[in-house]
Protein backbone atom coordinates (compact mmCIF):
# COMPACT_ATOMS: atom_id res chain seq x y z
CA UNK A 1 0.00 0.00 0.00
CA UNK A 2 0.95 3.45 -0.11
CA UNK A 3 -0.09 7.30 0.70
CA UNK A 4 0.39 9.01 -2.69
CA UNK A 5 2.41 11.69 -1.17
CA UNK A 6 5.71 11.85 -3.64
CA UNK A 7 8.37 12.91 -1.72
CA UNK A 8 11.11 11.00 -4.08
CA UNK A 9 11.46 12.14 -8.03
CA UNK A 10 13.58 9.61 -10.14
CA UNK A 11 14.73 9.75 -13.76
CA UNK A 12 13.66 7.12 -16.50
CA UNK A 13 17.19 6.19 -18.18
CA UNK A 14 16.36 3.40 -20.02
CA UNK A 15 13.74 0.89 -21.07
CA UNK A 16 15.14 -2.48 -22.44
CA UNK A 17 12.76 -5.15 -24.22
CA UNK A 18 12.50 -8.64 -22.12
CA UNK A 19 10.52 -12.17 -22.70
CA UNK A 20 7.18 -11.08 -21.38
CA UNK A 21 7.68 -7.48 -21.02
CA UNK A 22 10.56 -4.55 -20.79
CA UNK A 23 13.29 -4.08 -17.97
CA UNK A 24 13.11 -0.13 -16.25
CA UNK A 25 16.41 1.09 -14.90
CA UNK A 26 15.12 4.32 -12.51
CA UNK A 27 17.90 6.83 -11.63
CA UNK A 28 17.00 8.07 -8.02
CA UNK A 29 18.56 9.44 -4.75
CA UNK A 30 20.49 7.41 -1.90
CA UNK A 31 17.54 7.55 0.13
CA UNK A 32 14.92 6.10 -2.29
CA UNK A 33 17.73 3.90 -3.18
CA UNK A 34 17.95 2.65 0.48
CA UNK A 35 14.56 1.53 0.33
CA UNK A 36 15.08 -0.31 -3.04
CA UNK A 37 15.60 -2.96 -1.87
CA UNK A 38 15.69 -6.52 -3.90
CA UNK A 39 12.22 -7.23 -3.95
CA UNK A 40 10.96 -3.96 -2.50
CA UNK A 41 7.67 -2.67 -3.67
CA UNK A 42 7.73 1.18 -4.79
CA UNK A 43 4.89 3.22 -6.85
CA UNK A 44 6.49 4.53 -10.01
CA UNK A 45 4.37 7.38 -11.31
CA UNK A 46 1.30 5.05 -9.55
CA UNK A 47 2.25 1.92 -10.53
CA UNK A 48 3.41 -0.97 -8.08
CA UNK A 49 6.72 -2.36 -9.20
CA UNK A 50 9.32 -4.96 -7.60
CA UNK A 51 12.72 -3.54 -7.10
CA UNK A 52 15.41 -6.73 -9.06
CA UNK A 53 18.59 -4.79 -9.03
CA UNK A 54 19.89 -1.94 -7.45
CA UNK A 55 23.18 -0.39 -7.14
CA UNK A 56 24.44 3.29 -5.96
CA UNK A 57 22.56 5.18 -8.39
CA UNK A 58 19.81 3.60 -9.39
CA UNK A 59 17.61 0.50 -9.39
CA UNK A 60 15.75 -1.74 -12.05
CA UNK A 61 12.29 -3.56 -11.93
CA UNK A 62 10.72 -5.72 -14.96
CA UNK A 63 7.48 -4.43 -15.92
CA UNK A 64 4.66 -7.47 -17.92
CA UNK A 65 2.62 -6.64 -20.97
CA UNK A 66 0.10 -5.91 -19.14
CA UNK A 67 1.51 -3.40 -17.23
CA UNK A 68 2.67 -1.74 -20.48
CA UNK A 69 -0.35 -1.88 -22.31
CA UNK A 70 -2.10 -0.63 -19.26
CA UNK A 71 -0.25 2.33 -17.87
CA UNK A 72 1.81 5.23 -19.37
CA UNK A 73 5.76 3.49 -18.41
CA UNK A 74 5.89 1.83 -21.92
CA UNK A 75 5.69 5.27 -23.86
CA UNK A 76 7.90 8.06 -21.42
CA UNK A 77 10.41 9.12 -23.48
CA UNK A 78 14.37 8.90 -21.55
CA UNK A 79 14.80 11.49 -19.10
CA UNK A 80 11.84 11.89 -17.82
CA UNK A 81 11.49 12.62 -14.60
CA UNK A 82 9.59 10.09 -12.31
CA UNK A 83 6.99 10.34 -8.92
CA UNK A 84 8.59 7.64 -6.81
CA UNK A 85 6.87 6.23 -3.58
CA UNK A 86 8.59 3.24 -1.19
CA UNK A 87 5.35 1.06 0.12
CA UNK A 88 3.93 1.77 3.35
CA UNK A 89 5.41 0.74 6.66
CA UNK A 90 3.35 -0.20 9.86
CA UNK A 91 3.13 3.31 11.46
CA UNK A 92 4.23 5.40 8.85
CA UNK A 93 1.51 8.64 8.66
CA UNK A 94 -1.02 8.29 6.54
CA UNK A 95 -1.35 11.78 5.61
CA UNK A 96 -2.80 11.31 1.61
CA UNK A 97 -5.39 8.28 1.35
CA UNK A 98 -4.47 4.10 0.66
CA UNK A 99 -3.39 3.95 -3.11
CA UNK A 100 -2.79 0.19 -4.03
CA UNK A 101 -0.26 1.31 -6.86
CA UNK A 102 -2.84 -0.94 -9.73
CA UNK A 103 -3.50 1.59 -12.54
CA UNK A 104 -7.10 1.72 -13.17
CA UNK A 105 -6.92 3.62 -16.23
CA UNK A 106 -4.59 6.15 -18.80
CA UNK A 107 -6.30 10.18 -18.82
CA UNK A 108 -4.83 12.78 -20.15
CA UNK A 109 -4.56 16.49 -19.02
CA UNK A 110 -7.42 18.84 -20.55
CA UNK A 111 -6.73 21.90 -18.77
CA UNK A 112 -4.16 23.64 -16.65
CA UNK A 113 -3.87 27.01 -14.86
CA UNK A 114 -0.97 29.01 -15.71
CA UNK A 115 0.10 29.03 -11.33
CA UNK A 116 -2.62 27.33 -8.93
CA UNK A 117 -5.68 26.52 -9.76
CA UNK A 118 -7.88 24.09 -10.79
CA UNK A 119 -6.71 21.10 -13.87
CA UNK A 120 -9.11 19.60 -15.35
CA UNK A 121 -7.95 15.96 -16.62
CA UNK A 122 -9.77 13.31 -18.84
CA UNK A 123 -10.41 9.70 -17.55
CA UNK A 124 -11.83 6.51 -19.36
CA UNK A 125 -15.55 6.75 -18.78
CA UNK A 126 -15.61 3.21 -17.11
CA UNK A 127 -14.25 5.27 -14.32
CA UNK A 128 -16.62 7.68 -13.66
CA UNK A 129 -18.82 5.17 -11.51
CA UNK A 130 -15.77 5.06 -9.00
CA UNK A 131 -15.07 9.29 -9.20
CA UNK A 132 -16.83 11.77 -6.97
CA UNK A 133 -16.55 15.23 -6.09
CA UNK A 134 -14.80 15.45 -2.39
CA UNK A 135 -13.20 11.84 -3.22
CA UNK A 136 -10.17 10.79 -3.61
CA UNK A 137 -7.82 10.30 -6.67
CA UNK A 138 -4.12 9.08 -7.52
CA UNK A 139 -2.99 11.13 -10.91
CA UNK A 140 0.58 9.87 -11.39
CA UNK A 141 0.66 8.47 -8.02
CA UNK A 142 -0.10 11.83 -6.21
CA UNK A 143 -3.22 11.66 -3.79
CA UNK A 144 -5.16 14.55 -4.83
CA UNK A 145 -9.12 15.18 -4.04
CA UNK A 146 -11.61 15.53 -6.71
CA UNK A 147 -13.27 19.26 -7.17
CA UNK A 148 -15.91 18.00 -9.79
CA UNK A 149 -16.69 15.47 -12.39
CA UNK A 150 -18.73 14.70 -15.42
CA UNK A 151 -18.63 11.34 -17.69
CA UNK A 152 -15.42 11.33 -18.86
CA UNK A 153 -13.80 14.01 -17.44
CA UNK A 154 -12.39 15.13 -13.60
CA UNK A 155 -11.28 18.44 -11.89
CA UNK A 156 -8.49 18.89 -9.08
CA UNK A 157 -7.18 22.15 -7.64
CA UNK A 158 -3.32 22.31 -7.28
CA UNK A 159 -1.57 24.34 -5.00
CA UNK A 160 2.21 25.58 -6.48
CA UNK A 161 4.34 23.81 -3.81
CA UNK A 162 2.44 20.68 -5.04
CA UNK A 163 3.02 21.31 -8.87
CA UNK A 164 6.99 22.70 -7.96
CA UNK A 165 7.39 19.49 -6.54
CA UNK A 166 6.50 16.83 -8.88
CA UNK A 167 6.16 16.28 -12.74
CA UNK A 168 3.16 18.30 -12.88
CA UNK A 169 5.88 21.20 -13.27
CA UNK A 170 6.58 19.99 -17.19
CA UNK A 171 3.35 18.01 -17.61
CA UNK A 172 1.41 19.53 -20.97
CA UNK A 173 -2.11 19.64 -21.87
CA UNK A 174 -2.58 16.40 -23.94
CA UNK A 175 -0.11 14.34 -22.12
CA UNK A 176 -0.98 10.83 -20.60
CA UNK A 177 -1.27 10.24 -16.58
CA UNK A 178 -1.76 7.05 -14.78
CA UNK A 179 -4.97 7.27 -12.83
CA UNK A 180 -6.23 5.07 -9.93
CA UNK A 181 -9.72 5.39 -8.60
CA UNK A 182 -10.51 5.68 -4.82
CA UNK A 183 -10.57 2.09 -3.02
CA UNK A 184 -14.02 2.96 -1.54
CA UNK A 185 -15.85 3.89 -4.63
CA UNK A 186 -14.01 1.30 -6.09
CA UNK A 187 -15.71 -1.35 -4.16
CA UNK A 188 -19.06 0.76 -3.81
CA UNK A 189 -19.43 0.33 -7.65
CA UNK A 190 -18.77 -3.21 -7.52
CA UNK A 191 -21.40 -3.56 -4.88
CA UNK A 192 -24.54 -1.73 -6.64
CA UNK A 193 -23.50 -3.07 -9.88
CA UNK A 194 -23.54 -6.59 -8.71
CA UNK A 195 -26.95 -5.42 -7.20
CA UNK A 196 -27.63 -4.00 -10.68
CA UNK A 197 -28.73 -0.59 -9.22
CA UNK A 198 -28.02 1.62 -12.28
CA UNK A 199 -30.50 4.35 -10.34
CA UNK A 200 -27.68 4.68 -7.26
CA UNK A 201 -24.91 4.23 -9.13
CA UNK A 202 -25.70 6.55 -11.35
CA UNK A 203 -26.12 9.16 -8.94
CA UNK A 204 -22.53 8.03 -7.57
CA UNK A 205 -20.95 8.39 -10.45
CA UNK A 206 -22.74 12.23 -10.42
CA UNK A 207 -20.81 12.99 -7.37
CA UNK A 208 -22.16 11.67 -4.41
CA UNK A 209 -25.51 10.59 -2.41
CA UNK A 210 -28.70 12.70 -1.62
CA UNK A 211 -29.36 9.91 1.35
């Protein structure tokens, strides 16, 4: 598990092909590093990967197909820089909400603010049942809370300590972010859908319940 809260940024040097999938070498400092691990779990840009080398400048984790097909670590071009997250320990704060590091979906930002503000991003519509305003979300790995949201489409407001210190800084309208849902409307959707109330969760996915 983890918080979303990046405190670590990292640097995507390369991305060699392997049987089954592609082998990430992640430039980072010596105290991510120290939590690297060999088979550490840490969130890169929101998804969970397994540390399987790691030297004094930078560790390496395999990523499948699915994994590449799913998220956005198959198509960042060298250099870029990385939101890097060692897993939770027993105790640690909890000061963002539980992220599980599985990438739900690939959005893409719509809007931005030239300083603070509010960015609006777009999301795959399957989930919108899981999104609503006041909720939680994990764009890149950072645990940020939803201002609105339609269909296909979700709003965030950004303070500029926030965007100074994570990719956000570089990130361009158009460009593709790893999103994970909240766990609770996560399983909320699962629930009514299984119950095959479209009524409720439609109103969910509208942003919340009138009792």
């Amino acid at each position: 598990m983890f918080t979303g809260l990046i405190r670590h940024l990292g640097t995507l040097e390369s991305r060699s092909p392997r049987p089954g999938g592609a082998r990430l070498r992640i430039a980072a400092a010596a105290d991510l590093l120290a939590r690297a691990e060999l088979g550490a779990s840490i969130a890169v840009n929101g998804a969970c990967l397994t540390s399987v080398a790691v030297d004094g400048r930078a560790w390496e984790a395999d990523l499948s197909e699915e994994t590449l097909a799913k998220s956005t670590l198959g198509r960042l071009a060298l250099g870029t820089a990385l939101h890097l997250e060692p897993a939770l320990r027993v105790g640690d704060p909890l000061d963002g909400h539980l992220v599980s590091g599985h990438v739900d979906g690939v959005g893409s930002l719509l809007e931005r603010p030239k300083d603070e503000g509010i960015w609006r991003f777009a999301m795959p519509a399957a989930l919108a049942p899981m999104t609503a305003a006041k909720g939680s979300v994990a764009v890149d790995g950072i645990s940020l809370t939803v201002v609105d949201c339609g269909p296909d489409w979700f709003t965030v407001a950004l303070i500029p300590e926030t965007v100074k210190r994570t990719g956000f800084a570089t990130l361009r309208v158009g460009d593709a972010v790893n999103l994970e849902a909240d766990p609770i409307g996560r399983f909320v959707a699962r629930a009514l859908a299984l119950r095959g109330s479209d009524e409720k969760l439609a109103r969910f996915a509208r942003g919340g319940w009138d009792g």
